[in-house]
Protein backbone atom coordinates (compact mmCIF):
# COMPACT_ATOMS: atom_id res chain seq x y z
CA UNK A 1 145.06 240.67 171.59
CA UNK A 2 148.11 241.04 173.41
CA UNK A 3 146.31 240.69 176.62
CA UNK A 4 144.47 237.25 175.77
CA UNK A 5 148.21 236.31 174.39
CA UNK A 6 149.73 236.85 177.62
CA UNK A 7 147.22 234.78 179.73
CA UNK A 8 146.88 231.82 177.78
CA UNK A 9 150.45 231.49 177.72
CA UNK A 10 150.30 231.84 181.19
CA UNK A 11 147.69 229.42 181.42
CA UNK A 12 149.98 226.70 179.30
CA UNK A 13 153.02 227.40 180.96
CA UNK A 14 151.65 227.01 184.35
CA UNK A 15 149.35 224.21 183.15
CA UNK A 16 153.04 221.94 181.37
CA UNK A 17 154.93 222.87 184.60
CA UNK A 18 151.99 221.42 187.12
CA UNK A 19 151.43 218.58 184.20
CA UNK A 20 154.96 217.51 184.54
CA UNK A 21 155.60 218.17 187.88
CA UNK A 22 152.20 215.64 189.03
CA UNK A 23 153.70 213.85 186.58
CA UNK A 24 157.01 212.81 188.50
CA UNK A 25 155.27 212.56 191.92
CA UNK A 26 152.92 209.92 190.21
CA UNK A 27 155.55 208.16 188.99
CA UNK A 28 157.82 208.63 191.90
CA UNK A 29 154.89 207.01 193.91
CA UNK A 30 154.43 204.70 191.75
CA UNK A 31 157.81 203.14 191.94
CA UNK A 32 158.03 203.24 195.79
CA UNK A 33 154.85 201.01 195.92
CA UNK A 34 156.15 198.79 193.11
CA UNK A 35 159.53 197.88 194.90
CA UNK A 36 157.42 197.59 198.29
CA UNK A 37 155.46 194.53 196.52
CA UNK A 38 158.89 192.99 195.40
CA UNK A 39 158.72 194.12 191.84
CA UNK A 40 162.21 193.77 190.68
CA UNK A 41 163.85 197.38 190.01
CA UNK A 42 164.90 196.24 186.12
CA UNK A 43 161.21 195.45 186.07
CA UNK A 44 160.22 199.15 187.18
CA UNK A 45 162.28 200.84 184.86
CA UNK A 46 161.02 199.95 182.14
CA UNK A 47 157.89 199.75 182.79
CA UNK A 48 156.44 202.29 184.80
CA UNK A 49 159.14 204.91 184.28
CA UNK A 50 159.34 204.78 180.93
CA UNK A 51 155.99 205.19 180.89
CA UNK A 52 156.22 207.57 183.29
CA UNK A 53 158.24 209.35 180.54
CA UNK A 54 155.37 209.86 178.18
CA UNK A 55 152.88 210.30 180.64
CA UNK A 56 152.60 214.08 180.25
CA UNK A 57 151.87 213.68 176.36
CA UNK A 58 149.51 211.03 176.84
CA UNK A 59 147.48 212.85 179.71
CA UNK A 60 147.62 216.16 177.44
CA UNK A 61 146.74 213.75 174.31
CA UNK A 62 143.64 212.32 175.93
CA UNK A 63 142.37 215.50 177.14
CA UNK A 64 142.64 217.27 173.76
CA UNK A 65 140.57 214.55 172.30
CA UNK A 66 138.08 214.80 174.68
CA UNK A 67 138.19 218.63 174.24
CA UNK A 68 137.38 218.29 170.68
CA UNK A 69 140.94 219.16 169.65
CA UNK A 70 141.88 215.60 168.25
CA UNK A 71 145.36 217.28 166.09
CA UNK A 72 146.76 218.25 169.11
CA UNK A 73 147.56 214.15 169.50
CA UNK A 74 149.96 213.72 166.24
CA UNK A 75 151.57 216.94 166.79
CA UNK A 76 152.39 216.27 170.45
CA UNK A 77 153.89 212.80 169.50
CA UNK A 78 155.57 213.98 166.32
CA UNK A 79 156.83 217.73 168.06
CA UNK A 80 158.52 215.44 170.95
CA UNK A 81 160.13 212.62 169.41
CA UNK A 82 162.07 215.05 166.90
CA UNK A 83 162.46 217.35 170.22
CA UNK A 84 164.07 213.96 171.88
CA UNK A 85 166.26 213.81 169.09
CA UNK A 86 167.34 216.89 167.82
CA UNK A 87 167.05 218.55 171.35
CA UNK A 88 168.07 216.10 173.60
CA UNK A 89 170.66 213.94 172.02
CA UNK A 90 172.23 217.40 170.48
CA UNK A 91 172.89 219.08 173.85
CA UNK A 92 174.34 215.59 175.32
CA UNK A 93 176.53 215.25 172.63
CA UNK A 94 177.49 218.93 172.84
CA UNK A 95 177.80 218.20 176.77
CA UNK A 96 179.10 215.43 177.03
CA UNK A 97 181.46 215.83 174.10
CA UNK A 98 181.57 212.46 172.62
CA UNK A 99 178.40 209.86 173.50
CA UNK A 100 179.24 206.25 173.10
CA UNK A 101 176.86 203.51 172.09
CA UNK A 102 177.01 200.00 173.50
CA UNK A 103 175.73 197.13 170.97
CA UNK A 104 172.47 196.56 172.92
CA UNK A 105 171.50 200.06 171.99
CA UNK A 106 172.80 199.74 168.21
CA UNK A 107 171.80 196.60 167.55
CA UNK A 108 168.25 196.24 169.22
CA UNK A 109 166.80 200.08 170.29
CA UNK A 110 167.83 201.60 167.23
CA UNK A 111 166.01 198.97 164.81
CA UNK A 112 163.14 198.80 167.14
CA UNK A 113 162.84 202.65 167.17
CA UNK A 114 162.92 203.01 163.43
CA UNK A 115 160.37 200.27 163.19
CA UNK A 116 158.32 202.25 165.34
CA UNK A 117 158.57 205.55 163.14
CA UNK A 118 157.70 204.01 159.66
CA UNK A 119 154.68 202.05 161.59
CA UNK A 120 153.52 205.86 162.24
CA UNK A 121 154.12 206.80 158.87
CA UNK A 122 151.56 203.91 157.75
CA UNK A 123 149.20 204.30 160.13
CA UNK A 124 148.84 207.87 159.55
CA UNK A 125 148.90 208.34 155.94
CA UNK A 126 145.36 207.84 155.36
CA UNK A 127 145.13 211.18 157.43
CA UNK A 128 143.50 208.52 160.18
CA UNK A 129 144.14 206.35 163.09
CA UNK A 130 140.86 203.50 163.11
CA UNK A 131 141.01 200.97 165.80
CA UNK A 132 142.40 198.28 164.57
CA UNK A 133 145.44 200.17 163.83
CA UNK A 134 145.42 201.22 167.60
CA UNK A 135 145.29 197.78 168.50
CA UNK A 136 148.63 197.13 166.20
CA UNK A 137 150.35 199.90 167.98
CA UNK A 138 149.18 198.67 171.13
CA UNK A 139 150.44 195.37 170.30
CA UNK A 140 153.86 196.40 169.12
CA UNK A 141 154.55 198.35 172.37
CA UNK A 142 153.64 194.95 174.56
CA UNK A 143 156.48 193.40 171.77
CA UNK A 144 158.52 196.66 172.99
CA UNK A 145 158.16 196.16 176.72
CA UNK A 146 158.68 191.98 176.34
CA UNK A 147 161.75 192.06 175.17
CA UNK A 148 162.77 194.74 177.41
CA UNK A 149 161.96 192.58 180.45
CA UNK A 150 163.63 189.40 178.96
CA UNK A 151 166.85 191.08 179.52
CA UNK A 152 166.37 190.64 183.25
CA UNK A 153 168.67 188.47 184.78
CA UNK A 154 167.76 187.16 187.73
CA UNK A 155 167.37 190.75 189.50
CA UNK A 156 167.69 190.69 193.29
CA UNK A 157 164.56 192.16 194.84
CA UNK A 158 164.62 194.24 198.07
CA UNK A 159 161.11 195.12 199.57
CA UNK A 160 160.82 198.30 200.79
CA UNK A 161 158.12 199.87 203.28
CA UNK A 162 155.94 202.41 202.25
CA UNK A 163 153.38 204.62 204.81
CA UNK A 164 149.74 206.10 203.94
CA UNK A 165 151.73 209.44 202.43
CA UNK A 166 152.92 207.40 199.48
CA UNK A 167 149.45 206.68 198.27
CA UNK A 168 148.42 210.65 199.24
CA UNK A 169 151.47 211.36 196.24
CA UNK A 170 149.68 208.67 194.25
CA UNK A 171 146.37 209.97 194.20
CA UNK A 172 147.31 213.90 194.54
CA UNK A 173 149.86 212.96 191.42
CA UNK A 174 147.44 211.97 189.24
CA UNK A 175 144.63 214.73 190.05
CA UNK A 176 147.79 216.97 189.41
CA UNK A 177 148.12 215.02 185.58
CA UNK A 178 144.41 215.48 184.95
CA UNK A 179 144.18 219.37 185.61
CA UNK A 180 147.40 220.15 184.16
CA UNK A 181 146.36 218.45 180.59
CA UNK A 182 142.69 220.03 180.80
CA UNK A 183 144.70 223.15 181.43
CA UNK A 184 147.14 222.71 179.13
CA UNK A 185 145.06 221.73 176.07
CA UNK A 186 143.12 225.21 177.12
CA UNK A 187 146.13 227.25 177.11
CA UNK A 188 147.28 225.65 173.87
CA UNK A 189 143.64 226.48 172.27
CA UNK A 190 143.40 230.04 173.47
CA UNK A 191 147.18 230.38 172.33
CA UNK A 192 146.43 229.36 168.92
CA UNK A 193 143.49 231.30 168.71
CA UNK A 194 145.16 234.91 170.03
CA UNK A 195 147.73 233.93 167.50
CA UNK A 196 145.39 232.83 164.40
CA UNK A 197 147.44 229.65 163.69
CA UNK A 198 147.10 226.00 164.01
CA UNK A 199 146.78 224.36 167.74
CA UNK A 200 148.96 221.22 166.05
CA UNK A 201 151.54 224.32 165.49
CA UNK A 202 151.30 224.85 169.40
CA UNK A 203 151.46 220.95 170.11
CA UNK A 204 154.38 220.51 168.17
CA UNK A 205 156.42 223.65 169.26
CA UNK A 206 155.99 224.86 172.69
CA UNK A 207 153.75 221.45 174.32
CA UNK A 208 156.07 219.37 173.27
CA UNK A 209 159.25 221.04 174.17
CA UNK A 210 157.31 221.85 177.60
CA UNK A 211 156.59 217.75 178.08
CA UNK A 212 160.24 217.02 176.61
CA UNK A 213 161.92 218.72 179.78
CA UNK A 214 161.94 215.83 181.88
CA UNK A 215 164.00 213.87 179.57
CA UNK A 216 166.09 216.83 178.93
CA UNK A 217 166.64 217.71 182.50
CA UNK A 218 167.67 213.99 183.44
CA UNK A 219 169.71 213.19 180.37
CA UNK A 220 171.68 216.08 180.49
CA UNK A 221 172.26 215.18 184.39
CA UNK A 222 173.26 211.65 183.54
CA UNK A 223 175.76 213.42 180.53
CA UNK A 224 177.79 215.07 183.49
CA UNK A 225 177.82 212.22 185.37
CA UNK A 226 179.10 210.16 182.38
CA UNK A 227 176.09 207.75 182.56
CA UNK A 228 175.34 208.53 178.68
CA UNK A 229 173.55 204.72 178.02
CA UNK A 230 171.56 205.50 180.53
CA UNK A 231 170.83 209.01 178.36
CA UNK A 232 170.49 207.79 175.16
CA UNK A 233 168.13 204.89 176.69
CA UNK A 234 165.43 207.49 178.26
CA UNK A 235 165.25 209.28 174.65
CA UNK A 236 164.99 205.83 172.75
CA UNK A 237 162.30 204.41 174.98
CA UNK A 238 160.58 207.53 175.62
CA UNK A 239 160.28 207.73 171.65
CA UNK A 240 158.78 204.61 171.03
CA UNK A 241 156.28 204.99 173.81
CA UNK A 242 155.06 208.47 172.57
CA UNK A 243 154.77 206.37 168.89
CA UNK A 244 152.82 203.45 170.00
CA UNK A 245 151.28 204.70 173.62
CA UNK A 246 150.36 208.67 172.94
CA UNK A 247 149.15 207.66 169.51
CA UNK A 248 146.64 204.59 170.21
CA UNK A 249 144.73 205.18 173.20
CA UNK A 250 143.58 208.96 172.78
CA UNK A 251 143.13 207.20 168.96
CA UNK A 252 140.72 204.29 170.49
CA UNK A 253 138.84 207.24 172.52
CA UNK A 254 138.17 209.34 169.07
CA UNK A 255 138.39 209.88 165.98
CA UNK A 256 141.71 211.96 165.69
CA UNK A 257 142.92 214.66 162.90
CA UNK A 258 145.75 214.39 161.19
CA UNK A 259 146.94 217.77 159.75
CA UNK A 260 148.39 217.92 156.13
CA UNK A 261 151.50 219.93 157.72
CA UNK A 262 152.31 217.05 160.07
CA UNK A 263 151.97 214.63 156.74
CA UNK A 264 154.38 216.53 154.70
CA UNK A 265 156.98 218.37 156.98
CA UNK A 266 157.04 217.14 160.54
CA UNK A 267 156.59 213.38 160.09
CA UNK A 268 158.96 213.29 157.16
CA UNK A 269 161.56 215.17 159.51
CA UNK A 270 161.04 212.88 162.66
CA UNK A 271 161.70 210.27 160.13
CA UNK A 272 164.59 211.66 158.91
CA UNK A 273 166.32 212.42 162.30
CA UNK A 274 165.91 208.87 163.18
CA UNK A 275 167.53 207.47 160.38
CA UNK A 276 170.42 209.83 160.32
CA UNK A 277 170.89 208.53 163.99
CA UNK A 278 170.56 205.22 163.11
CA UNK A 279 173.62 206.20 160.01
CA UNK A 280 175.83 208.24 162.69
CA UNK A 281 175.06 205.03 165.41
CA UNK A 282 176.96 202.89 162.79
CA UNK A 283 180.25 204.48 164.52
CA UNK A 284 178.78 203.41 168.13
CA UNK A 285 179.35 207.53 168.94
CA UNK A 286 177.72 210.66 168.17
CA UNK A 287 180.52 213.70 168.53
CA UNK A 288 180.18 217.08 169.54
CA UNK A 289 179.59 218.60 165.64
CA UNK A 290 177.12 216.03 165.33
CA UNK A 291 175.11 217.14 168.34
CA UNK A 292 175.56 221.12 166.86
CA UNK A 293 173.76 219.63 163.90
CA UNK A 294 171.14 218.15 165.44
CA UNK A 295 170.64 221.37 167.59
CA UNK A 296 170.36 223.35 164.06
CA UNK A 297 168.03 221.27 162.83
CA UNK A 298 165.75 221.43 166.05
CA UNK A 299 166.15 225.49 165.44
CA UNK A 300 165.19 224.99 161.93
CA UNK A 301 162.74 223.29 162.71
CA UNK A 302 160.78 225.61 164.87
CA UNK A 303 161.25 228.38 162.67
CA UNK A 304 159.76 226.58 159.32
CA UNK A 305 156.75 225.39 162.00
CA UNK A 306 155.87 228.86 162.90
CA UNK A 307 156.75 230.48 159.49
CA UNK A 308 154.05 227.92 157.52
């Protein structure tokens, strides 16, 4: 047992870091291409990288449905949007000591990112995600990304010139995306079998935190550099794309599981972290004991995962 334990977590961890890594150079491509057609940059952002952002758990997401391991999806979307909040946001706060809010954030994200959790709440009460439900998802993130882009303000565009390599990262980015979630879905399977618990207990624990690195990496970056909007923005979008993105197409691809654990523990909890951050945004700035909490609660959290 502790032999097949060892590999298959070698196998995921391997699998997340080459998932995530394939993930950047896709997206990295991706933008160089984008500004070399003129694309304004405001555009870009927040477009493909924020969905560049959620790329890793919707490539993982679509390959565990394929796979025939449809509850990986809710636990992968649910496991990193409380990771995003409780994980991220805590050690910026802790970093950064104080993180201010400006009113775009409180008065538009915030309402738009609650919106998004109570519309997964709905959906997936029924214990099922039908396609017409993935269509309103899909429809609420083109809502998401419109009003995004209607803040740009007449953005100058500067071309940029691109050679053959950039569409060699392209291509060799997204084989890397496909192999590392066919991977990573069979490291989280053999994990959970070596272990005799759940694979949605693996999705929402160790994939998640694995795919949440990125935006923990880069937000804790932009903390020390003082750019905390720029932070706070990555975890905000990158929540609402896992919600309406990572949720709808693996869901219009298969049938997908909903597991009762996910129903009465970890969606309640995601729920709850975003409306105590919607409370503690009322003061436009989250302080250092506030990001300690949120840290606790991310530790709790794992612990009550693994312990049920």
């Amino acid at each position: 047992m502790t032999e097949a334990l060892l590999i298959n977590f070698g196998i995921l961890a391997v699998a997340l870091f080459v998932l995530v890594k394939a993930s950047d150079f896709f997206v990295m491509a991706a933008e160089r291409i984008g500004l070399s057609l003129g694309i304004p940059p405001f555009i870009i952002g927040v477009t493909i990288v924020a969905f560049g952002t959620s790329l890793p758990e919707l490539a993982s997401s679509i390959a565990s449905v394929y796979a025939g391991a449809p509850e990986i999806v809710i636990g992968n979307v649910v496991g990193s949007n409380i990771a995003n909040i409780s994980l991220v946001l805590g050690l910026i706060a802790v970093i950064g000591k104080e993180v201010k809010m400006n009113e775009y954030i409180m008065y538009v994200d915030i309402p738009l990112l609650i919106m998004s959790a109570f519309l997964l709440w709905f959906v997936v009460s029924d214990k099922s995600v039908d396609v017409f439900e993935a269509i309103v998802m899909l429809i609420a993130l083109v809502i998401f990304l419109v009003h995004s882009l209607s803040g740009n303000k007449d953005e100058e565009i500067e071309r940029t010139s691109i050679s053959w390599q950039t569409f060699a990262i392209l291509i060799a980015g997204g084989i890397g995306v496909k192999f590392g979630a066919d991977y990573t879905v069979d490291g989280i399977r053999g994990l959970a079998k070596a272990l005799d618990i759940g694979e949605g207990v693996i999705a929402q624990s160790l994939v998640a935190l694995g795919t949440s690195l990125p935006e923990v990496f880069v937000s804790i970056a932009a903390a020390r550099k003082g750019q905390l909007d720029m932070a706070i923005g990555n975890v905000l979008g990158s929540n609402i794309f896992n919600t309406y993105a990572v949720m709808a197409i693996p869901a219009l691809l298969g049938t997908l599981v909903i597991p009762a654990n996910v129903l009465t523990f970890s969606l309640p909890l995601m729920i709850a972290l975003t409306l105590i951050l919607a409370v503690i945004c009322i003061t436009k700035v989250i302080g250092r004991w506030e990001g300690m909490m949120f840290l606790l609660i991310y530790i709790f959290f794992l612990v009550k995962l693994f312990m049920q």
